[in-house]
Protein backbone atom coordinates (compact mmCIF):
# COMPACT_ATOMS: atom_id res chain seq x y z
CA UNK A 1 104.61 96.11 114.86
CA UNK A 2 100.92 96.33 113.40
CA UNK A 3 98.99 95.07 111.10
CA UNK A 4 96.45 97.35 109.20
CA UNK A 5 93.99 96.01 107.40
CA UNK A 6 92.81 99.26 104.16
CA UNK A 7 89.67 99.10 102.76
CA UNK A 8 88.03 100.89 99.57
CA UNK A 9 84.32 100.20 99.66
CA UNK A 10 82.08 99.50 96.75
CA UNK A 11 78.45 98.03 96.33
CA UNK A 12 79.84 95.48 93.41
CA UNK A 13 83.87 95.61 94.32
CA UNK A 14 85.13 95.75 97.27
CA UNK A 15 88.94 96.06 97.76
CA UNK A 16 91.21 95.28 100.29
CA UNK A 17 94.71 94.90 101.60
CA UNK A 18 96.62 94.18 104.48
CA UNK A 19 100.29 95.94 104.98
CA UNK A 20 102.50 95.01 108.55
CA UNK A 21 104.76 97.87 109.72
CA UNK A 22 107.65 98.10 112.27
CA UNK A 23 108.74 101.41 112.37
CA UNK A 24 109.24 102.92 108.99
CA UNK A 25 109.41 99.57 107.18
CA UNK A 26 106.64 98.21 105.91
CA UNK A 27 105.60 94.90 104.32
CA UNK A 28 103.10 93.93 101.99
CA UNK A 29 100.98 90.80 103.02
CA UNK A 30 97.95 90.38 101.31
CA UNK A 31 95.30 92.32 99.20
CA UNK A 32 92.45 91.46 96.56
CA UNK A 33 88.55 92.20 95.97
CA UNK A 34 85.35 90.98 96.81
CA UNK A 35 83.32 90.92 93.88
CA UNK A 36 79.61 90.95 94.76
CA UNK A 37 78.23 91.04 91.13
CA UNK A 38 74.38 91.76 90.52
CA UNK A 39 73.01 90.01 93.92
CA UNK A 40 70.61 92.08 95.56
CA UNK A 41 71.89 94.93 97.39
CA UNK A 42 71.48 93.03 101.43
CA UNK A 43 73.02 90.21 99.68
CA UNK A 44 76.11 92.14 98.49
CA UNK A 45 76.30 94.13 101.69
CA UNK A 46 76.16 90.53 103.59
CA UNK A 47 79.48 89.26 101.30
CA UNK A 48 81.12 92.09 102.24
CA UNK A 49 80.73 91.95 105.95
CA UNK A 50 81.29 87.95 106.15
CA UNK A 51 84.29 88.39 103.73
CA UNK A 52 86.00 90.95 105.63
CA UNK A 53 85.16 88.99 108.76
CA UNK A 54 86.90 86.05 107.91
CA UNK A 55 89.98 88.41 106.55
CA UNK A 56 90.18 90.23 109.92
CA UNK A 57 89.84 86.30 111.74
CA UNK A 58 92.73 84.94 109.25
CA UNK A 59 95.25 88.12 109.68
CA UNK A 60 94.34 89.41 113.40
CA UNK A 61 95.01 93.36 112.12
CA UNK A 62 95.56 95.95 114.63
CA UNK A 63 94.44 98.84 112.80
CA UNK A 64 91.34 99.50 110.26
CA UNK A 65 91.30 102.28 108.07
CA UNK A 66 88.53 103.19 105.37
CA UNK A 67 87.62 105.32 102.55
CA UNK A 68 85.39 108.35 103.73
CA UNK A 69 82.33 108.82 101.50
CA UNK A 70 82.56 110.99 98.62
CA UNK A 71 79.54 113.47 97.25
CA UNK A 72 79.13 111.27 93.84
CA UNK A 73 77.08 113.10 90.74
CA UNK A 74 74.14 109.74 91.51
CA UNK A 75 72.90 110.01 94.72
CA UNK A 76 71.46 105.94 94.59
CA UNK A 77 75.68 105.59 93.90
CA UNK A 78 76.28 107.60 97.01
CA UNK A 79 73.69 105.90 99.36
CA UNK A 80 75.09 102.30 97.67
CA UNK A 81 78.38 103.30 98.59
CA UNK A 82 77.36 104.18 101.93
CA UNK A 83 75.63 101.15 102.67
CA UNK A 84 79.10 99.31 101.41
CA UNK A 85 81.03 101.26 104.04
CA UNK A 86 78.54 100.71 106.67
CA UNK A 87 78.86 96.75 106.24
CA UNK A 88 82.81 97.04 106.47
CA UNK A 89 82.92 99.23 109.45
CA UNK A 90 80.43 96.97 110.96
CA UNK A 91 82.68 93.76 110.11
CA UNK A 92 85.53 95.69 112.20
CA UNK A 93 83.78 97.13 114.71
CA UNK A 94 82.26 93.68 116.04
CA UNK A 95 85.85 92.57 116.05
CA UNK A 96 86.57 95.24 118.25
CA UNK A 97 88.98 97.13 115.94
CA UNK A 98 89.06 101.00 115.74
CA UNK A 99 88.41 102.61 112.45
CA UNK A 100 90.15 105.57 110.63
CA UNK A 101 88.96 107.39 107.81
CA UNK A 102 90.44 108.95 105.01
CA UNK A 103 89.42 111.12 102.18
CA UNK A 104 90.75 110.24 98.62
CA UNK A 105 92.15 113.36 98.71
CA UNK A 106 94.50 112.69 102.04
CA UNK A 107 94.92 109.10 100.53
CA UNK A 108 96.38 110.11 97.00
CA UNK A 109 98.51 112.70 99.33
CA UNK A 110 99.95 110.25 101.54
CA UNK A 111 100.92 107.96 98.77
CA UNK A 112 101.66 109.81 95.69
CA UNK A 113 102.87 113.11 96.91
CA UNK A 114 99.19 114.97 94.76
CA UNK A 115 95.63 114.97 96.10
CA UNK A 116 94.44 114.88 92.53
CA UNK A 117 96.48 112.05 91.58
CA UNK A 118 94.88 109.33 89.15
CA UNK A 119 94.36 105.52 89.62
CA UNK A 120 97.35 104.74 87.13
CA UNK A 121 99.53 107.09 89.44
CA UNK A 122 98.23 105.58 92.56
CA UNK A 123 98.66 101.54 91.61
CA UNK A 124 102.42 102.60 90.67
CA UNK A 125 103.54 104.22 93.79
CA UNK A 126 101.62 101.29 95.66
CA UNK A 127 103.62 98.64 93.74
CA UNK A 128 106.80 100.68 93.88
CA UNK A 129 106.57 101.36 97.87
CA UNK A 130 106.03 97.78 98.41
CA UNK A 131 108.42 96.60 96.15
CA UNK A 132 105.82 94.36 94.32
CA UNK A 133 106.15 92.23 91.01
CA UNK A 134 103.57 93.84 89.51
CA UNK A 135 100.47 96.70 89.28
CA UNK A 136 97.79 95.19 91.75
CA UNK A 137 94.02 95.71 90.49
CA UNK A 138 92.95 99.29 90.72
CA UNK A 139 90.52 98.50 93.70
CA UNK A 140 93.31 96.37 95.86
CA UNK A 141 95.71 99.23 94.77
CA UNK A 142 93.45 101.81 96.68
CA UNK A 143 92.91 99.67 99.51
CA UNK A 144 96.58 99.37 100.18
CA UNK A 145 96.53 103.19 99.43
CA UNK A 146 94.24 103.42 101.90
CA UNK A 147 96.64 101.09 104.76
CA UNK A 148 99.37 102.83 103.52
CA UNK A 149 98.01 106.50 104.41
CA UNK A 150 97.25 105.42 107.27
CA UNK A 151 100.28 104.15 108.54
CA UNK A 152 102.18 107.47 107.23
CA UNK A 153 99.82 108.83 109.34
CA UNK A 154 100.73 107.17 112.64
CA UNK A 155 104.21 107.73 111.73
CA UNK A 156 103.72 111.71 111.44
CA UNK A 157 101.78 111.68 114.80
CA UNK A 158 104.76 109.15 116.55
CA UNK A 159 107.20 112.21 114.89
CA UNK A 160 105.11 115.05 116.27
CA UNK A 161 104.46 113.55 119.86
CA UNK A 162 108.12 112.13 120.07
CA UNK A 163 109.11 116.42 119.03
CA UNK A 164 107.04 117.87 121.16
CA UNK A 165 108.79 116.00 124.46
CA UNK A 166 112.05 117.08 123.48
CA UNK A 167 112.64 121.10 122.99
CA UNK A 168 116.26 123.01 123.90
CA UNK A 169 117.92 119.50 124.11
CA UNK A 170 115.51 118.49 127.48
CA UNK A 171 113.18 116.06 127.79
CA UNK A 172 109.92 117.20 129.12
């Protein structure tokens, strides 16, 4: 069992959520956003690393995975976004978690079956594969976009490894 702990970075919004799986079932457990609003940037980055401290100190997660960085048409957006990340992975890595990264690309993949998939598309399949009530907010969708990727991830590699130990009906 694990807990995984998604997060999709942003210098005013940062989303999160927090999925447990056993095997292939997985559970929905919490997810939201930080909203920063129009503090000055080490401000904002500060919320973001105490608020994502105290989530990892509440839920004890196993696993952290991220949104990579994406080439954005503002450069000050990019380096913003950047800075976001860099307080998040910070928050995880002094509580000794590893991180994993994912593209949006890999992320949409994983979870809607399209790398190009929109944000309506995306906050569907999230509510439908954990059988919520209703749509979560765009940036808590991604995040548990982002946790969910990553545990279809683990479960390809656990497929693969498992695979690769048993060829001609032997175990190697």
């Amino acid at each position: 069992m694990a807990i995984i702990l998604g997060v999709d970075p942003g210098s005013r919004i940062t989303g999160y959520g927090l999925i447990r799986c056993e095997g292939r079932r997985t559970e929905y457990l919490d997810s939201g956003c930080i909203r920063v609003g129009e503090k000055p940037m080490a401000q904002r980055l500060q919320t973001i690393f105490h608020s994502l401290a105290t989530l990892i100190g509440e839920y004890r997660p196993d696993e952290f995975a991220i949104e990579q960085v994406f080439m954005a048409r503002n450069p000050d957006s990019a380096l913003k976004l950047g800075q976001a990340r860099g307080a998040a992975i910070v928050s995880a890595a002094n509580s000794g978690l590893a991180v994993f990264e994912y593209s949006a690309r890999q992320v949409k993949q994983a979870v809607v079956g399209n790398g190009g998939a929109d944000k309506a598309q995306v906050q569907h399949m999230v509510q439908t594969l954990l059988s919520l009530s209703r749509k979560p907010q765009a940036d808590a969708a991604d995040a548990l976009a982002i946790a969910l990727c990553h545990a279809h991830m683990n479960q390809s590699i656990s497929r693969i490894s498992a695979g690769s130990r048993v060829r001609g009906g032997r175990v190697r």
